[in-house]
PDB file of N, CA and C in Angstrom:
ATOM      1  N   UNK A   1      13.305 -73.479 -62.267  1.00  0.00           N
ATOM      2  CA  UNK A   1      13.589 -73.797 -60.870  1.00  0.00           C
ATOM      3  C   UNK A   1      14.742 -72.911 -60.394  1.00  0.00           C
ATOM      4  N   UNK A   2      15.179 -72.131 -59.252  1.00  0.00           N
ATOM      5  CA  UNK A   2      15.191 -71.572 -58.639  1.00  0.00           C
ATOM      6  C   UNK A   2      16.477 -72.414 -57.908  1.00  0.00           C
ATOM      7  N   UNK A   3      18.072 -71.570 -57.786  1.00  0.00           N
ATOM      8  CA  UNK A   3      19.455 -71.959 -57.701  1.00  0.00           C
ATOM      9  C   UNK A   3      18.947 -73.178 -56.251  1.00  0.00           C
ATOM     10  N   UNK A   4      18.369 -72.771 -55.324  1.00  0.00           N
ATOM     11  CA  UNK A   4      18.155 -73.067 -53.790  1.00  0.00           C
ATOM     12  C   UNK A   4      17.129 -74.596 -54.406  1.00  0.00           C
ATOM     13  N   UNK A   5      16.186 -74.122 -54.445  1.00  0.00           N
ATOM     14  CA  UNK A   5      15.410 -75.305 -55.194  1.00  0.00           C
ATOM     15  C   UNK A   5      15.854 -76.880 -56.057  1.00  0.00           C
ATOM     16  N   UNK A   6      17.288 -75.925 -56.713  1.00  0.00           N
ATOM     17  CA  UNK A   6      17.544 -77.277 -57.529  1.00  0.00           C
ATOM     18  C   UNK A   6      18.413 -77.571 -56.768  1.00  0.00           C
ATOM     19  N   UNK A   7      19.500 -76.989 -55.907  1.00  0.00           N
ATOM     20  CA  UNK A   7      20.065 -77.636 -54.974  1.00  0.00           C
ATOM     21  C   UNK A   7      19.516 -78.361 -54.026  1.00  0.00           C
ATOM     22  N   UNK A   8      18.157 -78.036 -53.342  1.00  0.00           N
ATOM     23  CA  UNK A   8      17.870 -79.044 -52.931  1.00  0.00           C
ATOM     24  C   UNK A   8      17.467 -80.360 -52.636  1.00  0.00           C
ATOM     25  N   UNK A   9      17.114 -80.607 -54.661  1.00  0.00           N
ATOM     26  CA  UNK A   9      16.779 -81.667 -54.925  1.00  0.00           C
ATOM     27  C   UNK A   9      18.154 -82.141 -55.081  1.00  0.00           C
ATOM     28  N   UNK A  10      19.334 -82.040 -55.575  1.00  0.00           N
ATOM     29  CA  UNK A  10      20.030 -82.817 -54.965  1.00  0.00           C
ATOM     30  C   UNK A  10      20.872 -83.005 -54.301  1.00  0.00           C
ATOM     31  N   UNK A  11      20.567 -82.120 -52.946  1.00  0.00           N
ATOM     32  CA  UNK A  11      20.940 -82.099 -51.725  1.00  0.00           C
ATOM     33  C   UNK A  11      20.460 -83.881 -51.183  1.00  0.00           C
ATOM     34  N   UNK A  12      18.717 -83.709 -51.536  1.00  0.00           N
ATOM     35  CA  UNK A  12      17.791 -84.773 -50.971  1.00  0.00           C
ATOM     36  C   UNK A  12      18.216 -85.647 -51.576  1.00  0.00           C
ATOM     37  N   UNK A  13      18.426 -86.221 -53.043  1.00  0.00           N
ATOM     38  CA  UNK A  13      19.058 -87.064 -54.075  1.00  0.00           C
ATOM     39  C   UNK A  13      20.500 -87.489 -53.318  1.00  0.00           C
ATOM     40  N   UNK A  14      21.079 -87.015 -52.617  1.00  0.00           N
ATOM     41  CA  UNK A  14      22.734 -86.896 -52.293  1.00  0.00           C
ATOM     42  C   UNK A  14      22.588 -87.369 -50.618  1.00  0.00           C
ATOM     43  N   UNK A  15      21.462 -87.725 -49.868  1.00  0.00           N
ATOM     44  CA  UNK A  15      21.077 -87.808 -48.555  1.00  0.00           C
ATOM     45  C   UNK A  15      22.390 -89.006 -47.974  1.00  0.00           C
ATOM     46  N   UNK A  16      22.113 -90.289 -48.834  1.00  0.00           N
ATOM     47  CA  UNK A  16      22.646 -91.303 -48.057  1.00  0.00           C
ATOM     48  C   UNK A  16      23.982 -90.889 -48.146  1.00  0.00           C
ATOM     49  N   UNK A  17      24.730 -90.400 -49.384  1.00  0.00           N
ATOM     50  CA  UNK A  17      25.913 -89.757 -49.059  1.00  0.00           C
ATOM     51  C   UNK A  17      26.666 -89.139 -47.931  1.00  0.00           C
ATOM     52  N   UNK A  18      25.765 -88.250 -47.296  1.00  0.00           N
ATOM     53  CA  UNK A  18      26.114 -86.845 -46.274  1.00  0.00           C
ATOM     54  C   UNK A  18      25.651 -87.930 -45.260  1.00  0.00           C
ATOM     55  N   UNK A  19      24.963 -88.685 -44.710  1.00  0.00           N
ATOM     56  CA  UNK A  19      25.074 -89.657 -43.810  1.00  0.00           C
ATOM     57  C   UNK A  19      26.049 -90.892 -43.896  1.00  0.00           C
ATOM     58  N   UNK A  20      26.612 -91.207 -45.058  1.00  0.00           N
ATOM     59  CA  UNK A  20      27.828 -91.996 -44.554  1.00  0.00           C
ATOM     60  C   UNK A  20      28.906 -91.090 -44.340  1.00  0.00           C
ATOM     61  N   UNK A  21      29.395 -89.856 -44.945  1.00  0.00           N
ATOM     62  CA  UNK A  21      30.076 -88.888 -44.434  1.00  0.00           C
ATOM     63  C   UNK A  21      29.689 -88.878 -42.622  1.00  0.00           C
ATOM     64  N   UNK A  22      28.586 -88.427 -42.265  1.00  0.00           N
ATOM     65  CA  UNK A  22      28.480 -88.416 -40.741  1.00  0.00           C
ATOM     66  C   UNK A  22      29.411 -89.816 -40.003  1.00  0.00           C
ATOM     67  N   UNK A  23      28.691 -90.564 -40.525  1.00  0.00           N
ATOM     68  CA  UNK A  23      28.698 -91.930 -39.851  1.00  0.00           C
ATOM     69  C   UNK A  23      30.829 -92.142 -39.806  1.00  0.00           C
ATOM     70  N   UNK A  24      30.791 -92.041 -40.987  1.00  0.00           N
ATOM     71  CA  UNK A  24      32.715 -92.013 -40.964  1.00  0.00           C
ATOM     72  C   UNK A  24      33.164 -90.844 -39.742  1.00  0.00           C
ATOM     73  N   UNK A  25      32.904 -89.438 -40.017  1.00  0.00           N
ATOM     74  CA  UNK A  25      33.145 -88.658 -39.233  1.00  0.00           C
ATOM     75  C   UNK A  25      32.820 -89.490 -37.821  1.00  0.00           C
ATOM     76  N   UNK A  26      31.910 -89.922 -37.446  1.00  0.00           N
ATOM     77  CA  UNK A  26      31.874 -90.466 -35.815  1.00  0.00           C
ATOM     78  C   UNK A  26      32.844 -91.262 -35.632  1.00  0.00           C
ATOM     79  N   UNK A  27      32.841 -92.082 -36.835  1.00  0.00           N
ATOM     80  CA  UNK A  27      34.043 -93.629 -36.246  1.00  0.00           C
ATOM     81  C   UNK A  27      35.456 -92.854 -35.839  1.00  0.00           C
ATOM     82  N   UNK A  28      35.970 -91.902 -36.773  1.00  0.00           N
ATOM     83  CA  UNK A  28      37.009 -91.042 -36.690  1.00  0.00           C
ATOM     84  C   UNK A  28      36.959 -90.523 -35.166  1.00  0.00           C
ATOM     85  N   UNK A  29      36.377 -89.567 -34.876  1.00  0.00           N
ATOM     86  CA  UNK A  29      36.196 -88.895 -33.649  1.00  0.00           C
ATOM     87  C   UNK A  29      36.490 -89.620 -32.571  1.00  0.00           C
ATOM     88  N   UNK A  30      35.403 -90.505 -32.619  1.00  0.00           N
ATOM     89  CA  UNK A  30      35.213 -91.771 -31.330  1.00  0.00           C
ATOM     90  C   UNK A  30      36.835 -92.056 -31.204  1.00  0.00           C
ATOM     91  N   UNK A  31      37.793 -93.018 -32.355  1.00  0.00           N
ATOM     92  CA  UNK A  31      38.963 -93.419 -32.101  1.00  0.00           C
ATOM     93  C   UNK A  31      40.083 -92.278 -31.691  1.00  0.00           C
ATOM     94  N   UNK A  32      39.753 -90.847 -32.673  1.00  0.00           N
ATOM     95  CA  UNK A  32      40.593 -90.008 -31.387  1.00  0.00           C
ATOM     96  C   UNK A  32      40.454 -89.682 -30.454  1.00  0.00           C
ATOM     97  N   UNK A  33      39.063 -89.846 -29.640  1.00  0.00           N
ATOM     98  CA  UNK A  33      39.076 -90.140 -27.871  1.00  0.00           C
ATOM     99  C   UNK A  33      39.554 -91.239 -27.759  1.00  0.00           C
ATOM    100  N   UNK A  34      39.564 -92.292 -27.993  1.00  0.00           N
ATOM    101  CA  UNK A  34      39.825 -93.746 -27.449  1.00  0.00           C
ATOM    102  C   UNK A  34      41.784 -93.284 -27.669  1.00  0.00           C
ATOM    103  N   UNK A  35      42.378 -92.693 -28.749  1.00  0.00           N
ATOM    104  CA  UNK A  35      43.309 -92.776 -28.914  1.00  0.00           C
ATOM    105  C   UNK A  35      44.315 -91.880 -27.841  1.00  0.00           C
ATOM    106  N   UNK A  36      43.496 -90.735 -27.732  1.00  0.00           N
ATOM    107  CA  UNK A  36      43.632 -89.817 -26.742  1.00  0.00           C
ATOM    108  C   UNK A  36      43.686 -90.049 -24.801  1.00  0.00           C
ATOM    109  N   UNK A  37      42.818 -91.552 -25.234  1.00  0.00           N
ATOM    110  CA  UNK A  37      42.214 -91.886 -23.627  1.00  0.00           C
ATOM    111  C   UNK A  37      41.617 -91.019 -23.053  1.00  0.00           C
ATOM    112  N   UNK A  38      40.443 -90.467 -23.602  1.00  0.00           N
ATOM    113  CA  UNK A  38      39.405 -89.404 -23.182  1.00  0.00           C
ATOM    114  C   UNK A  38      38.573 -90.609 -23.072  1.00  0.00           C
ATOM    115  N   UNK A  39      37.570 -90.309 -22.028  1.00  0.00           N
ATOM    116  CA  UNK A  39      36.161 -90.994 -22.290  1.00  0.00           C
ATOM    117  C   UNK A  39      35.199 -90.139 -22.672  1.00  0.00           C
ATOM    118  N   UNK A  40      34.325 -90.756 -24.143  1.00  0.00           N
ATOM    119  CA  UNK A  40      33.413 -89.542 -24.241  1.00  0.00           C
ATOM    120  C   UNK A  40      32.557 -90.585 -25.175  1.00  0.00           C
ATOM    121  N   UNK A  41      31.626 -88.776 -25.738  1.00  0.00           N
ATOM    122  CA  UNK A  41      30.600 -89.743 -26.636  1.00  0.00           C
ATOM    123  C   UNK A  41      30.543 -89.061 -27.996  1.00  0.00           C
ATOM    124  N   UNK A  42      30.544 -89.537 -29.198  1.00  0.00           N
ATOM    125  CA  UNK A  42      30.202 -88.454 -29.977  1.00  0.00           C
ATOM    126  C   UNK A  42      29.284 -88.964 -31.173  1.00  0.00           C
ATOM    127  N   UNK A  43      27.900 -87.882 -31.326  1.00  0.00           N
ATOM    128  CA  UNK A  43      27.241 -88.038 -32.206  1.00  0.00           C
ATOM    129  C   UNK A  43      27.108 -87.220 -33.102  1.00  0.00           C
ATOM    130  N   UNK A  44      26.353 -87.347 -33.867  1.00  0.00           N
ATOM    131  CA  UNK A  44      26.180 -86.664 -35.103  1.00  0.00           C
ATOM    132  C   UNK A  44      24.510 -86.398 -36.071  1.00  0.00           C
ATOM    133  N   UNK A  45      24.642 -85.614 -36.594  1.00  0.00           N
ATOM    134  CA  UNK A  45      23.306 -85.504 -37.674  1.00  0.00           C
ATOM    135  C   UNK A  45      23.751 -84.761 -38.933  1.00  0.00           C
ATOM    136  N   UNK A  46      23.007 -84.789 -39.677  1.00  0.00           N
ATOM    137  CA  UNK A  46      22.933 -84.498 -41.234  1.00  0.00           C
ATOM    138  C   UNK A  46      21.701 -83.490 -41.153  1.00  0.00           C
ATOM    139  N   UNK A  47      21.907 -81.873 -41.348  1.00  0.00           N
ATOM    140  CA  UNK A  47      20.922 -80.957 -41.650  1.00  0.00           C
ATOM    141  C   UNK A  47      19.583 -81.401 -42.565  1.00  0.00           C
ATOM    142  N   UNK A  48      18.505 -81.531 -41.951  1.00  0.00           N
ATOM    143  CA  UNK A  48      17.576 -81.941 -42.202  1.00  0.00           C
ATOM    144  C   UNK A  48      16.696 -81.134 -43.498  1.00  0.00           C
ATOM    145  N   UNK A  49      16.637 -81.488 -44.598  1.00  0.00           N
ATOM    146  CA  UNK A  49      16.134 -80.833 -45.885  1.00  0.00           C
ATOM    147  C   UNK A  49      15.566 -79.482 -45.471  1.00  0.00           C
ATOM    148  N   UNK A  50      14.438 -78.846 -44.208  1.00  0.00           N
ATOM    149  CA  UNK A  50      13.545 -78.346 -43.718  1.00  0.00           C
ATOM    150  C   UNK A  50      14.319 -76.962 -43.605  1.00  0.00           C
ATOM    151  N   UNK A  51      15.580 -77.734 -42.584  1.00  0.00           N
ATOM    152  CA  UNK A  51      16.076 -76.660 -42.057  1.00  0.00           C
ATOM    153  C   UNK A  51      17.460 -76.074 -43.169  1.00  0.00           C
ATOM    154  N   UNK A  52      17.779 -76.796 -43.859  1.00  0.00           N
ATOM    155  CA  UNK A  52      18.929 -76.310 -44.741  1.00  0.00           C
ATOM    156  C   UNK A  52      17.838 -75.040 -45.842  1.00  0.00           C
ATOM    157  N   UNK A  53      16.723 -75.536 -46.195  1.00  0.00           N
ATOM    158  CA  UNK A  53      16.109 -74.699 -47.287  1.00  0.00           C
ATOM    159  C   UNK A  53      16.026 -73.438 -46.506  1.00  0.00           C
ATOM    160  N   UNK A  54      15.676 -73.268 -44.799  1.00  0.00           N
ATOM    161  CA  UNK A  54      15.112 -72.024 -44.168  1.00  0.00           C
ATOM    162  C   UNK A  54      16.865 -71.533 -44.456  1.00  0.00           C
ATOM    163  N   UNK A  55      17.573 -72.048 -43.776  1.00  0.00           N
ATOM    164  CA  UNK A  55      18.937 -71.418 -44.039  1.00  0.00           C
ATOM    165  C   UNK A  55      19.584 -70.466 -45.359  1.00  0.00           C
ATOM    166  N   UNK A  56      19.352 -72.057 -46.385  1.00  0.00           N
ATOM    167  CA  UNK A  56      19.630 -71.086 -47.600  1.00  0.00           C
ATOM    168  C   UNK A  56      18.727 -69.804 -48.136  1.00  0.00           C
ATOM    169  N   UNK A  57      17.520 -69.731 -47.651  1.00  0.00           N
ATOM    170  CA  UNK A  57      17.251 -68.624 -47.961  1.00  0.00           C
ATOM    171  C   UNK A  57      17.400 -67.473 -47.327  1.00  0.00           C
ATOM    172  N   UNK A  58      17.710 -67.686 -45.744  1.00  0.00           N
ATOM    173  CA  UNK A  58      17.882 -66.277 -44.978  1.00  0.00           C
ATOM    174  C   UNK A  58      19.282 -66.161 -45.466  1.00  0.00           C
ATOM    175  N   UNK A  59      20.430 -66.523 -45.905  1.00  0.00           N
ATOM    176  CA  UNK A  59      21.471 -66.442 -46.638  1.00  0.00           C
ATOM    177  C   UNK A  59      21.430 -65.824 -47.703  1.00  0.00           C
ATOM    178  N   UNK A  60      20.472 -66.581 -48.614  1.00  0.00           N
ATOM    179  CA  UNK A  60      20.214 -66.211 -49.758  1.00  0.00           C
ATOM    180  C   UNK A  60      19.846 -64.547 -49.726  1.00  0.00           C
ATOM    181  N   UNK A  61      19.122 -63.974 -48.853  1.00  0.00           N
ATOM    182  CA  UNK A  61      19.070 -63.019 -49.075  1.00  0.00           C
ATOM    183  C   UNK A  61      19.557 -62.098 -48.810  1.00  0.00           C
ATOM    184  N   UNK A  62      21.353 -62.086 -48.362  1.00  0.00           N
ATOM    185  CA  UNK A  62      22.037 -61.161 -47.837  1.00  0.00           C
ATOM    186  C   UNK A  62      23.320 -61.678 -48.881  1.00  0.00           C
ATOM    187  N   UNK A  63      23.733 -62.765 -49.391  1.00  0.00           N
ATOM    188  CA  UNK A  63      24.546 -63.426 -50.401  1.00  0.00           C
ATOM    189  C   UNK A  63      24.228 -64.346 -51.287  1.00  0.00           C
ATOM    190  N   UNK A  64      23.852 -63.796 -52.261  1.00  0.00           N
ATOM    191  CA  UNK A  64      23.076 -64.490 -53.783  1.00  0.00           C
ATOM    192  C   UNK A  64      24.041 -65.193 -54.041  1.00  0.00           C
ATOM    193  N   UNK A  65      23.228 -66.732 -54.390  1.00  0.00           N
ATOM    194  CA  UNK A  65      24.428 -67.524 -54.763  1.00  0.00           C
ATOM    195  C   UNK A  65      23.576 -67.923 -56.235  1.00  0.00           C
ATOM    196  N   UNK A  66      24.988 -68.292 -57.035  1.00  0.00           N
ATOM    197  CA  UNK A  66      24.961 -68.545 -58.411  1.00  0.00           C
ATOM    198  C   UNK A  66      24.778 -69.622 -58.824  1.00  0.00           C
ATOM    199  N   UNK A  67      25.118 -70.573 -58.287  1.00  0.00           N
ATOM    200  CA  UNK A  67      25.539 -72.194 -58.856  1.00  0.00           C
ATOM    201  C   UNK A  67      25.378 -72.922 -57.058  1.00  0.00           C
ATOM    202  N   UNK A  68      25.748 -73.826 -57.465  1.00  0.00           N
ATOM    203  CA  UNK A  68      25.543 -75.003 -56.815  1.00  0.00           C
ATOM    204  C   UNK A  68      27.392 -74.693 -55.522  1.00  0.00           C
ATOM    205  N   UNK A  69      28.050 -74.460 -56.072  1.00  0.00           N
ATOM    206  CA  UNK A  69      29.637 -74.010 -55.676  1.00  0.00           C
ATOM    207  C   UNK A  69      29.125 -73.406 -55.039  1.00  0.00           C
ATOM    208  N   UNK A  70      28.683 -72.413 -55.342  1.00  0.00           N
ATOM    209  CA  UNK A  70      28.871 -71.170 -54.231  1.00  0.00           C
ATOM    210  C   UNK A  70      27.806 -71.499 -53.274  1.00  0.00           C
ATOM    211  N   UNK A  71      27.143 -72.418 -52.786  1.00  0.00           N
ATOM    212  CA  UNK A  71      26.340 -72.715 -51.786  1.00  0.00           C
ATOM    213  C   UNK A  71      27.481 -73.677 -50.932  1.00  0.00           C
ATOM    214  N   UNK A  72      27.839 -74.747 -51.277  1.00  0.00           N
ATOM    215  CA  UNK A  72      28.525 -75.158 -50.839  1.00  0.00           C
ATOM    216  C   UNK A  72      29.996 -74.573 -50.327  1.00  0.00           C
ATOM    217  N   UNK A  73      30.470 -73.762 -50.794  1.00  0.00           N
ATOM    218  CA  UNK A  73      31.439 -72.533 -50.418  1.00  0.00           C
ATOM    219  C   UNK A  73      31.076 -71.993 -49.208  1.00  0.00           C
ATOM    220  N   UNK A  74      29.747 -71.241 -49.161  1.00  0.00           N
ATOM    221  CA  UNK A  74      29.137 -70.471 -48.070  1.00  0.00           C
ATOM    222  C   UNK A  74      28.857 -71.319 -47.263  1.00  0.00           C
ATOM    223  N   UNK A  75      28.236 -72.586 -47.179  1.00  0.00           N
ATOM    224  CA  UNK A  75      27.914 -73.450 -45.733  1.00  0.00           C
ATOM    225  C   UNK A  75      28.511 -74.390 -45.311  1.00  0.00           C
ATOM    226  N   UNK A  76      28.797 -74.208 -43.821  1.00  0.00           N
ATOM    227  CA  UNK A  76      29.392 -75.338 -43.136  1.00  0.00           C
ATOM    228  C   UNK A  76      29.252 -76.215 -42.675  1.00  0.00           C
ATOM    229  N   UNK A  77      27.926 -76.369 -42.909  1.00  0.00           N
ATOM    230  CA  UNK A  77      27.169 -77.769 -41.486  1.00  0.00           C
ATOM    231  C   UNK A  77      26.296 -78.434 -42.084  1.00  0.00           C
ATOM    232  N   UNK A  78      26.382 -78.989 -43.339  1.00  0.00           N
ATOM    233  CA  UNK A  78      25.697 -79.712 -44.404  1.00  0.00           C
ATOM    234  C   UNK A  78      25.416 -81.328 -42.826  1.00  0.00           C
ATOM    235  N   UNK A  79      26.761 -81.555 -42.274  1.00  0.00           N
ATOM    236  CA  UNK A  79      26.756 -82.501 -41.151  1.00  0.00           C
ATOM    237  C   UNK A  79      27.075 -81.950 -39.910  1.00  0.00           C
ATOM    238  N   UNK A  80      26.907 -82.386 -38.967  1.00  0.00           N
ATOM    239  CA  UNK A  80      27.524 -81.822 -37.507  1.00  0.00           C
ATOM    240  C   UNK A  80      27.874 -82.706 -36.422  1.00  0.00           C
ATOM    241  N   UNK A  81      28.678 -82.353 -35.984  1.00  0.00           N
ATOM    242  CA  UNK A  81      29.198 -83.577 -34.583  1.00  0.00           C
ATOM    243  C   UNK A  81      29.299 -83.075 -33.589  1.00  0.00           C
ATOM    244  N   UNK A  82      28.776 -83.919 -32.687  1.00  0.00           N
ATOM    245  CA  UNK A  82      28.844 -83.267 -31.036  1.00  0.00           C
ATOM    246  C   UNK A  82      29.833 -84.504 -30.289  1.00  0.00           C
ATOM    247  N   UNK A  83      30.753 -83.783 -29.733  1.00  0.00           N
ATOM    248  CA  UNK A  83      31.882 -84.501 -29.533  1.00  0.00           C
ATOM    249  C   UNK A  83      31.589 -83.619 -27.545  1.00  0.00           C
ATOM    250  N   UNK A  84      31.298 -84.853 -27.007  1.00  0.00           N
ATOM    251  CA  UNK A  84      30.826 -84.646 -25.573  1.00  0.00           C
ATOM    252  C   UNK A  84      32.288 -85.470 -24.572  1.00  0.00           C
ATOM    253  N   UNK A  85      33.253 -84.799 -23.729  1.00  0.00           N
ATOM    254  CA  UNK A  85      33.648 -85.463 -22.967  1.00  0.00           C
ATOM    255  C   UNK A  85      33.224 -85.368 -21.438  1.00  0.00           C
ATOM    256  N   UNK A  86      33.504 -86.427 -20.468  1.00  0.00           N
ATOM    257  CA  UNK A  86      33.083 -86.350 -19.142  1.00  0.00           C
ATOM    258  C   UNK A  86      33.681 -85.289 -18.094  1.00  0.00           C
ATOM    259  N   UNK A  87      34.989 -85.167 -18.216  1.00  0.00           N
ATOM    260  CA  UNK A  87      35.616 -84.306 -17.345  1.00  0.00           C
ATOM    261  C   UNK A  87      35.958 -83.366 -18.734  1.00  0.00           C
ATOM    262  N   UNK A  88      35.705 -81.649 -18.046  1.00  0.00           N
ATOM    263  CA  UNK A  88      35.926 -80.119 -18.728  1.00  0.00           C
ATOM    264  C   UNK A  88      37.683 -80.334 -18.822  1.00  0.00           C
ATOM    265  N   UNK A  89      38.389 -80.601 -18.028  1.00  0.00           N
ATOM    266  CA  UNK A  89      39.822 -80.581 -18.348  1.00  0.00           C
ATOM    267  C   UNK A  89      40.669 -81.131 -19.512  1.00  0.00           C
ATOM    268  N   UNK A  90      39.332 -82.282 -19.778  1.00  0.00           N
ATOM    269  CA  UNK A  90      39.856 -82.909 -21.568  1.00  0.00           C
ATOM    270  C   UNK A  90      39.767 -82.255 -22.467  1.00  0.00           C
ATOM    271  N   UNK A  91      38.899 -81.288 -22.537  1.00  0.00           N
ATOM    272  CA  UNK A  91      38.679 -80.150 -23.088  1.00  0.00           C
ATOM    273  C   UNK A  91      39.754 -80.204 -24.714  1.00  0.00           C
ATOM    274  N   UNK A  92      40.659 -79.584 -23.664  1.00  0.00           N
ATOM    275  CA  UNK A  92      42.252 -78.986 -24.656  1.00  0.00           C
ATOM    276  C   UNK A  92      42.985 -80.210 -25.345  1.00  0.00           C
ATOM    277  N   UNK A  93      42.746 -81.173 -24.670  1.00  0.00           N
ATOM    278  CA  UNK A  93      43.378 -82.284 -25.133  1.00  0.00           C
ATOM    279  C   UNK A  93      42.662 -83.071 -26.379  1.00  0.00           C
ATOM    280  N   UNK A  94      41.434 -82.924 -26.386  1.00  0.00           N
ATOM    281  CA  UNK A  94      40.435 -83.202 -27.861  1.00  0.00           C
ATOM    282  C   UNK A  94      40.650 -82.273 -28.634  1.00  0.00           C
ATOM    283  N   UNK A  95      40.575 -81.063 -28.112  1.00  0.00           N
ATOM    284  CA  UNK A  95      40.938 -80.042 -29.000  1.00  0.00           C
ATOM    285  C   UNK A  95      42.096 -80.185 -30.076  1.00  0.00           C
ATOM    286  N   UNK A  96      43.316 -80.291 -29.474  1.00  0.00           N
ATOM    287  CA  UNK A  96      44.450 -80.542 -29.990  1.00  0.00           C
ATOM    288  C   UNK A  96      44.957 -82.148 -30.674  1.00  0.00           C
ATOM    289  N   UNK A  97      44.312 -82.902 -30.308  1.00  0.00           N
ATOM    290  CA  UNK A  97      44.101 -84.258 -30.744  1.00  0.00           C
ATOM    291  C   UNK A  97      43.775 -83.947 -32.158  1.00  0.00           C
ATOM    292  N   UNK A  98      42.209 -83.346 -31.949  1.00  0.00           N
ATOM    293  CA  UNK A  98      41.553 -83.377 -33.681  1.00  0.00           C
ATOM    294  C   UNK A  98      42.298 -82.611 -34.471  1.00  0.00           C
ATOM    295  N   UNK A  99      43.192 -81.304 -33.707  1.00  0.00           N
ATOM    296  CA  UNK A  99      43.787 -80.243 -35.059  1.00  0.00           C
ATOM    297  C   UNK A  99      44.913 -81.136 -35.345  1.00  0.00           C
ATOM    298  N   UNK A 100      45.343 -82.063 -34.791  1.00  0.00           N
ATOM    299  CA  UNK A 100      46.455 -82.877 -35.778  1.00  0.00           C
ATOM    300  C   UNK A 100      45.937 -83.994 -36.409  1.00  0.00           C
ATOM    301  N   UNK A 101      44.649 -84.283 -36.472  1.00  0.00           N
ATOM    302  CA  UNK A 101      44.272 -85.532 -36.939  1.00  0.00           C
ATOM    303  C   UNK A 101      43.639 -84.531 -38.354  1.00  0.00           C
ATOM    304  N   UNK A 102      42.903 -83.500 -38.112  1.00  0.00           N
ATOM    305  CA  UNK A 102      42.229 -83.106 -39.504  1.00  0.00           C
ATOM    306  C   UNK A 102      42.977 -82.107 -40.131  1.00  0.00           C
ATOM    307  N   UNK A 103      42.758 -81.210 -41.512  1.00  0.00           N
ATOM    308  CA  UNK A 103      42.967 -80.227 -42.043  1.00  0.00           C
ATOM    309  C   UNK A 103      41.850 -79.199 -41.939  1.00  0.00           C
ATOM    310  N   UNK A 104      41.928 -78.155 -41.330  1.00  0.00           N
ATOM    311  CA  UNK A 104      41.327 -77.439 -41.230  1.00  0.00           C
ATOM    312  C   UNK A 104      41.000 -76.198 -42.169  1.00  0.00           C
ATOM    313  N   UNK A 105      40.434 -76.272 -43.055  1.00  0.00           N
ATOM    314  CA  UNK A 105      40.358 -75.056 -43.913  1.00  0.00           C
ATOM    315  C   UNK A 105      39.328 -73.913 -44.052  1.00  0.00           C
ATOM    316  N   UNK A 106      38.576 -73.795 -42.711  1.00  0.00           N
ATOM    317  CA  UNK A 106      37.716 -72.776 -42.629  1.00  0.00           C
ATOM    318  C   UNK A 106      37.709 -72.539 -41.227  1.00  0.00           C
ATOM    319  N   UNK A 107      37.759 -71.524 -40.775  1.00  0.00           N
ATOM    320  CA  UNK A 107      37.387 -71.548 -39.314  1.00  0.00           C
ATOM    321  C   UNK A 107      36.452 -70.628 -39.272  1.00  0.00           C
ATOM    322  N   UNK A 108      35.190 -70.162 -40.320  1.00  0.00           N
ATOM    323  CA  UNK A 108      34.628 -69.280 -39.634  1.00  0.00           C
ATOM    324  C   UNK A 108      33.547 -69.383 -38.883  1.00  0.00           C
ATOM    325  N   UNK A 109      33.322 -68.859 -38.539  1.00  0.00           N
ATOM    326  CA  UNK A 109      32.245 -68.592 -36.972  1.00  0.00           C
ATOM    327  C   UNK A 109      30.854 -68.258 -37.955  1.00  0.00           C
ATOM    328  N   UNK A 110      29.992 -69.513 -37.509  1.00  0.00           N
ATOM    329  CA  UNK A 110      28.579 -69.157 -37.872  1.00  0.00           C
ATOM    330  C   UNK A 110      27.789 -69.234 -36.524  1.00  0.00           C
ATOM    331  N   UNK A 111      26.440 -68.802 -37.097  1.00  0.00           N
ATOM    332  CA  UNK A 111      25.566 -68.813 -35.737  1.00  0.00           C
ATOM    333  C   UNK A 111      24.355 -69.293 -35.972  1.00  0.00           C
ATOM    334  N   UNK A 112      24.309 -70.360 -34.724  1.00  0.00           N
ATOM    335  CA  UNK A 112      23.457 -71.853 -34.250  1.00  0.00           C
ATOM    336  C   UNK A 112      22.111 -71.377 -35.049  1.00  0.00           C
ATOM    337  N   UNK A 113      21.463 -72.407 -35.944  1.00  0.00           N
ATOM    338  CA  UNK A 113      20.428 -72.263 -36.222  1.00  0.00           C
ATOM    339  C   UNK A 113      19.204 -71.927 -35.659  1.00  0.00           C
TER     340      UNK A 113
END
């Protein structure tokens, strides 16, 4: 079996995991709008088996990964949150809310599936 392959079995094996991860990530979010006094909404999803395998392989074929680490190293959006407020001027103020609420240790720039 094949590095991508066995990761994905237990990627799929590891499912309810990466959805209570989501599910925490929302409760979090939600209370730094409420804490912030933003009104907003924020949801979330967990990369769907389908689309993580198309990923890892168009990856895969520009950065061979070895192990199970180095997949997880290379990707960022195993989960994702959409953090929606009503008025554009809250903008900066969520912004800066979350960089003191989290640790940020990657900032790089990927592009939308």
């Amino acid at each position: 079996m094949d590095i991508i392959n066995d990761f994905m079995t237990t990627y799929h094996r590891e499912n309810d995991d990466w959805n209570q991860l989501k599910n925490a990530a929302i409760t979090i979010c939600t209370a730094v709008l409420k804490e912030a006094g933003v009104a907003g909404n924020v949801t979330g999803r967990v990369k769907t088996d389908e689309s993580l395998v198309k990923k890892l392989q168009k990856r895969g074929s520009v950065k061979a990964y070895n192990d199970h680490e180095s997949i997880m190293k290379d990707q960022l959006d195993f989960v994702g949150l959409r953090i929606a407020v009503y008025f554009p001027d809250q903008k900066e103020c969520v912004i800066r809310t979350l960089k003191d609420k989290f640790l940020y240790q990657s900032m790089r720039p990927f592009e939308r599936d």
